[in-house]
C-alpha atoms as a PDB file:
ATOM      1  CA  UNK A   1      20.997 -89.887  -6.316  1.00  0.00           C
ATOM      2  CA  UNK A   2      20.389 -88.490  -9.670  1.00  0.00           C
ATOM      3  CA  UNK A   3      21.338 -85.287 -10.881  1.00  0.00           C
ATOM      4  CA  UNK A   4      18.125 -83.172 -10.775  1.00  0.00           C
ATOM      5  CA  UNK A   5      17.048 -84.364  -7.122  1.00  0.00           C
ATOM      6  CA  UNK A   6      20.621 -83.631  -6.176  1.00  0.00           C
ATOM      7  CA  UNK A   7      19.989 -79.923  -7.846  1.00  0.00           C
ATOM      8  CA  UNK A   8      16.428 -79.562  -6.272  1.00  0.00           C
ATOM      9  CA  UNK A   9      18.502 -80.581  -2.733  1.00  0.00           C
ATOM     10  CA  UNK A  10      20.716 -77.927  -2.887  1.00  0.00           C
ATOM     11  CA  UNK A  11      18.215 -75.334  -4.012  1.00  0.00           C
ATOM     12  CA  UNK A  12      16.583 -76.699  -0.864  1.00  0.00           C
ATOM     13  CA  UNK A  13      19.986 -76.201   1.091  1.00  0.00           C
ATOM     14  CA  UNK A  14      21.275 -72.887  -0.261  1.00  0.00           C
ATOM     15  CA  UNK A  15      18.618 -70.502   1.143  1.00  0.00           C
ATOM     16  CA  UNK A  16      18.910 -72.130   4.771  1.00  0.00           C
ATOM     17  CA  UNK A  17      22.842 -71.879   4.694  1.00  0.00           C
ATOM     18  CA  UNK A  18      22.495 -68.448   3.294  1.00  0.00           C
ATOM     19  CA  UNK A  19      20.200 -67.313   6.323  1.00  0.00           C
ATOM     20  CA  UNK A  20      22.632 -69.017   8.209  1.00  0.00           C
ATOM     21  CA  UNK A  21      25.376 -66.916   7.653  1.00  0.00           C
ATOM     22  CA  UNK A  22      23.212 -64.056   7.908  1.00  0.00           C
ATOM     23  CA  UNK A  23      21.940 -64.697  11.243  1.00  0.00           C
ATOM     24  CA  UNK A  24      25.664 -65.679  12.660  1.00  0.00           C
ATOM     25  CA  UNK A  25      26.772 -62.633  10.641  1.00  0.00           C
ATOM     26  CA  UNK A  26      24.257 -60.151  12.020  1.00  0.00           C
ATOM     27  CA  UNK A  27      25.052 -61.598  16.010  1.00  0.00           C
ATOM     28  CA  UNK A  28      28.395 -60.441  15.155  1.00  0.00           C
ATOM     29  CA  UNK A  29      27.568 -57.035  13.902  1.00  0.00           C
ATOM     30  CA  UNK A  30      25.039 -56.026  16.525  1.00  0.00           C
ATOM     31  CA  UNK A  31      27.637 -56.983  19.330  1.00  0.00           C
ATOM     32  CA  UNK A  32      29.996 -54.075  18.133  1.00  0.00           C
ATOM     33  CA  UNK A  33      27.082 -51.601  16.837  1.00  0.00           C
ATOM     34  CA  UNK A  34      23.619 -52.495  18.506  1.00  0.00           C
ATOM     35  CA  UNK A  35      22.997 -48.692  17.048  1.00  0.00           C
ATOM     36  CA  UNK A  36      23.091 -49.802  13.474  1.00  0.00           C
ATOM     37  CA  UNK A  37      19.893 -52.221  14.011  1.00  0.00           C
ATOM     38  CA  UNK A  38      18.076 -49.895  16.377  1.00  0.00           C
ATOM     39  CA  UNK A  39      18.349 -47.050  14.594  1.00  0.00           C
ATOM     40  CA  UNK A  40      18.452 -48.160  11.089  1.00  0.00           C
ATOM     41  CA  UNK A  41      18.194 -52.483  10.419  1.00  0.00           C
ATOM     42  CA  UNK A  42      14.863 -53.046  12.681  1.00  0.00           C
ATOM     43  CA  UNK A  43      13.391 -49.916  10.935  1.00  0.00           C
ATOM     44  CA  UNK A  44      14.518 -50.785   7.488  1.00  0.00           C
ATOM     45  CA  UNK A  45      12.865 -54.672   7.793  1.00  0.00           C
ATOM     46  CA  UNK A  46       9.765 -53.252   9.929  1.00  0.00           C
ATOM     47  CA  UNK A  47      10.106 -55.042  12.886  1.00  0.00           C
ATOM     48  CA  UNK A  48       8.402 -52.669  14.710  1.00  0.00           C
ATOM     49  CA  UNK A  49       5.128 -53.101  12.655  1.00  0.00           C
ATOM     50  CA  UNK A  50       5.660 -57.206  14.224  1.00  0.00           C
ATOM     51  CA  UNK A  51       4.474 -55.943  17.443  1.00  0.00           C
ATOM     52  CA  UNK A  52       8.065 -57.003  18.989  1.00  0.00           C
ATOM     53  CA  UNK A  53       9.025 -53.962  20.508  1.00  0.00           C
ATOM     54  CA  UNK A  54       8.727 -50.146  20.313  1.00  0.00           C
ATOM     55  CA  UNK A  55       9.648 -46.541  18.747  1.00  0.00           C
ATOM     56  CA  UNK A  56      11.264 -44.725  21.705  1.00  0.00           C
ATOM     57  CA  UNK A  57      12.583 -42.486  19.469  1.00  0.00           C
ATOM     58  CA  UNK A  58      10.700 -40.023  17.294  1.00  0.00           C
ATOM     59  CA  UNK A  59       9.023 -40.143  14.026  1.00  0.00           C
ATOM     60  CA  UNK A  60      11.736 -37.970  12.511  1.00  0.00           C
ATOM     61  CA  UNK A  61      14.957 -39.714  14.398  1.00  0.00           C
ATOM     62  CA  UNK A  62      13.139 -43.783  14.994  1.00  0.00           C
ATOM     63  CA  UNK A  63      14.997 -45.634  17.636  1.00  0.00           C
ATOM     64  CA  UNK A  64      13.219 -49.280  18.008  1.00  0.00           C
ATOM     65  CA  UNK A  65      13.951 -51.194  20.924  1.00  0.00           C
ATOM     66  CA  UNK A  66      13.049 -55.003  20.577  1.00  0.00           C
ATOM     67  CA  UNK A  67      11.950 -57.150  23.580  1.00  0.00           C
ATOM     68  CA  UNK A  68      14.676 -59.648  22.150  1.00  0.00           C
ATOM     69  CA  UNK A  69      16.963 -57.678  19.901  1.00  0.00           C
ATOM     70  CA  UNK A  70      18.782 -60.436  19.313  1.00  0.00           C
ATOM     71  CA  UNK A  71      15.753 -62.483  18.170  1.00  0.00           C
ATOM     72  CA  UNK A  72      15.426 -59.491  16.301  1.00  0.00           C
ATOM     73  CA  UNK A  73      18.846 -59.279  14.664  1.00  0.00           C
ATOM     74  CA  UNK A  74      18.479 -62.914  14.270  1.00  0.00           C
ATOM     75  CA  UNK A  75      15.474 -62.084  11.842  1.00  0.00           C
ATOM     76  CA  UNK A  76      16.958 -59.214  10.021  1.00  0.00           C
ATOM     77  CA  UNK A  77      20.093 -61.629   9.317  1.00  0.00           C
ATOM     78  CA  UNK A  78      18.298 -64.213   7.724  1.00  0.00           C
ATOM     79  CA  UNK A  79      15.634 -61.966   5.977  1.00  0.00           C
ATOM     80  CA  UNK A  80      19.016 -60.133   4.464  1.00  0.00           C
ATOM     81  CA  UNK A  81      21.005 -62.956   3.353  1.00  0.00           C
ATOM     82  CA  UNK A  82      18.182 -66.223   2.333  1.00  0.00           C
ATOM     83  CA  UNK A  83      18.000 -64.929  -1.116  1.00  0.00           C
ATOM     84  CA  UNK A  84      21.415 -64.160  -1.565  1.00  0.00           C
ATOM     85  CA  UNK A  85      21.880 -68.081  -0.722  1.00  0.00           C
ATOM     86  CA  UNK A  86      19.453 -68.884  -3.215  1.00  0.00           C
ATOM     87  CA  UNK A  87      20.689 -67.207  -6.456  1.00  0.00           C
ATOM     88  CA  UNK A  88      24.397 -68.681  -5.181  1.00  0.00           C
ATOM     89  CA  UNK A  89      22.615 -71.793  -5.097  1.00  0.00           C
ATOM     90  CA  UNK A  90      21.015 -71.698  -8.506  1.00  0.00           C
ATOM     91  CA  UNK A  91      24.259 -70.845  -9.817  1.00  0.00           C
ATOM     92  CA  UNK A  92      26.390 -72.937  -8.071  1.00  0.00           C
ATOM     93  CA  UNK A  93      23.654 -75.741  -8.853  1.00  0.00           C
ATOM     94  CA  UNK A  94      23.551 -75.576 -12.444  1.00  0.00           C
ATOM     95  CA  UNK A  95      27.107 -75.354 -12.592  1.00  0.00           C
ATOM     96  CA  UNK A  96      27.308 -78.607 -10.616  1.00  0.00           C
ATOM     97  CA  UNK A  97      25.802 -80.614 -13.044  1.00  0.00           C
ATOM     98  CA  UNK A  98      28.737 -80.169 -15.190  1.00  0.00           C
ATOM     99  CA  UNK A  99      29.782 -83.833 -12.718  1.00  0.00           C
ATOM    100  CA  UNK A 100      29.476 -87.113 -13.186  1.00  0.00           C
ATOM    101  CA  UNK A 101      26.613 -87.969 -11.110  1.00  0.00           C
ATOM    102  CA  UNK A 102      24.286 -86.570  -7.859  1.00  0.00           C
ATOM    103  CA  UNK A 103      26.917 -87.519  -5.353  1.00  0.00           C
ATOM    104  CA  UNK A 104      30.127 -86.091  -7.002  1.00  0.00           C
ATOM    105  CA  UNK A 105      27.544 -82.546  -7.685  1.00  0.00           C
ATOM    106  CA  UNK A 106      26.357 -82.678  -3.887  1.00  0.00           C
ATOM    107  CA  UNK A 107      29.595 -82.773  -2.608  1.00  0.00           C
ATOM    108  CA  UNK A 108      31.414 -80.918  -5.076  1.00  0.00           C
ATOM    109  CA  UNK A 109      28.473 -78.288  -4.661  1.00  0.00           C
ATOM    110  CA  UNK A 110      28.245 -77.821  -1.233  1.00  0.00           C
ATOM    111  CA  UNK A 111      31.825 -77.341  -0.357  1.00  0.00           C
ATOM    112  CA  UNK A 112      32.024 -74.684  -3.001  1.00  0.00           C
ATOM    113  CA  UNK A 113      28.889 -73.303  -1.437  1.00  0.00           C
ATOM    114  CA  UNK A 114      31.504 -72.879   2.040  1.00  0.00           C
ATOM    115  CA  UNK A 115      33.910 -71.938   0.443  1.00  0.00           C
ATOM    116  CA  UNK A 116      31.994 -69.056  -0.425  1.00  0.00           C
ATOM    117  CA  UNK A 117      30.285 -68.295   3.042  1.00  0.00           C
ATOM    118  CA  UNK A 118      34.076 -68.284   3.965  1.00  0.00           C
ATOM    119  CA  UNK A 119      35.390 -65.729   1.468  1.00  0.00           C
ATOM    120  CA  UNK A 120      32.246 -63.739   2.039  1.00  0.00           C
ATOM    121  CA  UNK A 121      33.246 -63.807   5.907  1.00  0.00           C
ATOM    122  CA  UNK A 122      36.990 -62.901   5.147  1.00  0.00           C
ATOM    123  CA  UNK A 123      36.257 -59.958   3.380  1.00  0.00           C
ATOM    124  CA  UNK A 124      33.137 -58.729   5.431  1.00  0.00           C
ATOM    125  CA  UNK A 125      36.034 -58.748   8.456  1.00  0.00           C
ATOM    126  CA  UNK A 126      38.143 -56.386   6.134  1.00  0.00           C
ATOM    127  CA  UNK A 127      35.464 -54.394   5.958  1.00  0.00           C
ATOM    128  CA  UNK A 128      35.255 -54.182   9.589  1.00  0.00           C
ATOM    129  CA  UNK A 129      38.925 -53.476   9.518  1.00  0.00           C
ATOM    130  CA  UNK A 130      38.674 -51.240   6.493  1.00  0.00           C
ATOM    131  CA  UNK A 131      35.686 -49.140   8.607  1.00  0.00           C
ATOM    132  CA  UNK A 132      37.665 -48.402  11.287  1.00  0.00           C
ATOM    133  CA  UNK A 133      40.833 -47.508   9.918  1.00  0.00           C
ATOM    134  CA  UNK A 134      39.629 -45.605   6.885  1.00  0.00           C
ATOM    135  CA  UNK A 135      35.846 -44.689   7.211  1.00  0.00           C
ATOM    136  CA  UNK A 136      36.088 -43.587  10.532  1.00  0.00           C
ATOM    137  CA  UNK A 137      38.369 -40.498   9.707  1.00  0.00           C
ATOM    138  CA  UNK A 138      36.955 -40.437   5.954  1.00  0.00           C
ATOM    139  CA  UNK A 139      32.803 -40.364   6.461  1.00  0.00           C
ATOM    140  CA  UNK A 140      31.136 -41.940   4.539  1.00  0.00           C
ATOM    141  CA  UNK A 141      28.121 -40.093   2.384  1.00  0.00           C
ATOM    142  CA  UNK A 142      25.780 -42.415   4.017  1.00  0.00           C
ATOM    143  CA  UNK A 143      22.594 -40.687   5.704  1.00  0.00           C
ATOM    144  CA  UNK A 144      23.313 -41.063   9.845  1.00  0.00           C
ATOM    145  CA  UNK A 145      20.621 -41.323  11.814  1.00  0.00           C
ATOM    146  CA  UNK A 146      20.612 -38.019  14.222  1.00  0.00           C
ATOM    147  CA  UNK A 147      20.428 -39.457  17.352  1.00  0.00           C
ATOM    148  CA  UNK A 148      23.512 -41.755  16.799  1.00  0.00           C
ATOM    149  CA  UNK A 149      25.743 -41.907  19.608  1.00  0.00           C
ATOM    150  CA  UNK A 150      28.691 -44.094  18.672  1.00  0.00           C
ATOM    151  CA  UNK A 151      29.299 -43.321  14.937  1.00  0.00           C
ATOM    152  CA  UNK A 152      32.595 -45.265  14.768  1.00  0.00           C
ATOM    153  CA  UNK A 153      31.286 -48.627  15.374  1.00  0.00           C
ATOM    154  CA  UNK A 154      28.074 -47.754  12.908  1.00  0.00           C
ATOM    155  CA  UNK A 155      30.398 -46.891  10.254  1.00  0.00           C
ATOM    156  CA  UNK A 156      32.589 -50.487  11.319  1.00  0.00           C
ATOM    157  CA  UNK A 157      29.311 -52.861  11.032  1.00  0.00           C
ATOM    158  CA  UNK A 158      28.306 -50.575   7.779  1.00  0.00           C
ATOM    159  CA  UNK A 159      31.123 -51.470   5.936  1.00  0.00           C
ATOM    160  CA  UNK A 160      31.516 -55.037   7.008  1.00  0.00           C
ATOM    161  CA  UNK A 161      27.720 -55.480   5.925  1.00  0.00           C
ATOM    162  CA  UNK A 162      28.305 -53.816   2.100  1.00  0.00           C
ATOM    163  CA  UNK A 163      31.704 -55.764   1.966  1.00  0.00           C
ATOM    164  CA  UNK A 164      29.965 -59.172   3.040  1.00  0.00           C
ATOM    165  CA  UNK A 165      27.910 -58.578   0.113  1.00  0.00           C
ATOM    166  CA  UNK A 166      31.080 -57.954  -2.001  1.00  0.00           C
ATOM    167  CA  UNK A 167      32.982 -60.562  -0.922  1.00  0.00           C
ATOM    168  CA  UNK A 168      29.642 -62.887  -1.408  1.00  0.00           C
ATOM    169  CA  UNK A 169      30.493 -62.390  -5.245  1.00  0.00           C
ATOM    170  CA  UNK A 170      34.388 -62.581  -4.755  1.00  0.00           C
ATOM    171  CA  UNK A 171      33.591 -65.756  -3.201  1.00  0.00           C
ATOM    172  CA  UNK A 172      31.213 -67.365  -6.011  1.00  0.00           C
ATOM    173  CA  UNK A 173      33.153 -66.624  -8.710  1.00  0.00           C
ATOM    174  CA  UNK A 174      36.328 -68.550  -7.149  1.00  0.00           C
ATOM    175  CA  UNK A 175      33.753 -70.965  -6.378  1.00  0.00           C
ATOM    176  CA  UNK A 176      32.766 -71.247  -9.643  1.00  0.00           C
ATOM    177  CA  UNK A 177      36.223 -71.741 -10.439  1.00  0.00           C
ATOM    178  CA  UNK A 178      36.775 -74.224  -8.017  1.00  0.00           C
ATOM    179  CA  UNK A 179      33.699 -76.375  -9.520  1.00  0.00           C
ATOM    180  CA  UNK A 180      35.033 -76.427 -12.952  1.00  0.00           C
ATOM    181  CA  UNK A 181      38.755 -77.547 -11.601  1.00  0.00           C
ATOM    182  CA  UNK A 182      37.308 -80.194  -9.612  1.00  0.00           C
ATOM    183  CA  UNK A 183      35.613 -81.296 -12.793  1.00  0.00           C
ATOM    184  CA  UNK A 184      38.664 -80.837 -14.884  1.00  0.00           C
ATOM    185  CA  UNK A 185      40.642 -82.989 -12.330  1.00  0.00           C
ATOM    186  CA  UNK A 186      38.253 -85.785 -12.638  1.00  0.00           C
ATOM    187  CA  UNK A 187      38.064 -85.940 -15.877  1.00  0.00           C
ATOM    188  CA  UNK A 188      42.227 -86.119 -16.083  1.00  0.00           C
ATOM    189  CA  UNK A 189      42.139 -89.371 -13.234  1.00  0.00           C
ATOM    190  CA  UNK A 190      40.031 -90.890 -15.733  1.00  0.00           C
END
């Protein structure tokens, strides 16, 4: 496999792993705050405008219950995350072609690509940790929906969401790292 197909293959790959993690990500989140989708997530992405549930809340204080949340979460997981896949993908890509051929690039590529997903997951999780040990007694200046009833575990998924994202970056620039070392230690068994 040549070098461009192998890049076009994981631009192919990146968005889909990417969406991944965001679905498996958000399944996670809405277990310990189904709050944070009904009264924020499904509003922010508009599910309710996909005809797949309802406002039982009020225009003022929304509160959209799904037929399938976690169809719904599902959605708002992938929707969230797909694009961040992508531009990880384009970079890790065109750093990829740094190797010797398609097959060293797909292989070299992909597992940095995990590696990432991994880190991002590490530090999302401190997040969660770093929520409710620190947010929880220190709000956060983050608008609250009114008719929230269990603010703790809204605060939890909040921060594990912004340090997914966070940890996303942590995670391609080791991987980034990792790409050029693998490259580097080719080169040397040469």
């Amino acid at each position: 496999m040549n070098k461009p197909i192998t890049l076009i293959l994981i631009l192919i790959i990146a968005p889909i792993l990417g969406g991944i993690y965001g679905i498996v990500h958000d399944q996670i989140t809405y277990t310990i705050s189904n709050e944070y989708y009904t009264k924020f997530k499904f509003i922010q992405f508009g599910l309710n405008d996909w005809g797949m549930g309802e406002n039982i809340g009020t225009i003022g204080d929304p509160e959209i219950i799904l037929y399938n949340p976690r169809y719904g979460a599902s959605i708002v997981g992938f929707l969230a995350t797909w694009w961040v896949g992508m531009t990880i993908g384009v970079i890790l890509g065109l750093i990829g072609l740094i190797h010797r051929n398609g097959k060293e690039m797909f292989k070299i590529t992909i597992k940095a690509f995990l590696i990432t997903i991994g880190i991002a997951l590490l530090v999302g999780t401190i997040g969660l940790i770093y929520g409710k040990l620190v947010l929880v007694n220190n709000s956060p200046n983050w608008i609250f929906p009114n008719n929230l009833v269990n603010r703790t575990n809204f605060i939890m998924v909040g921060s594990m969401h912004n340090f997914s994202y966070f940890g996303g970056l942590i995670g391609l620039l080791i991987s980034i790292f990792y790409s050029i070392r693998q490259k580097k230690k080719a080169h040397n068994t040469m």
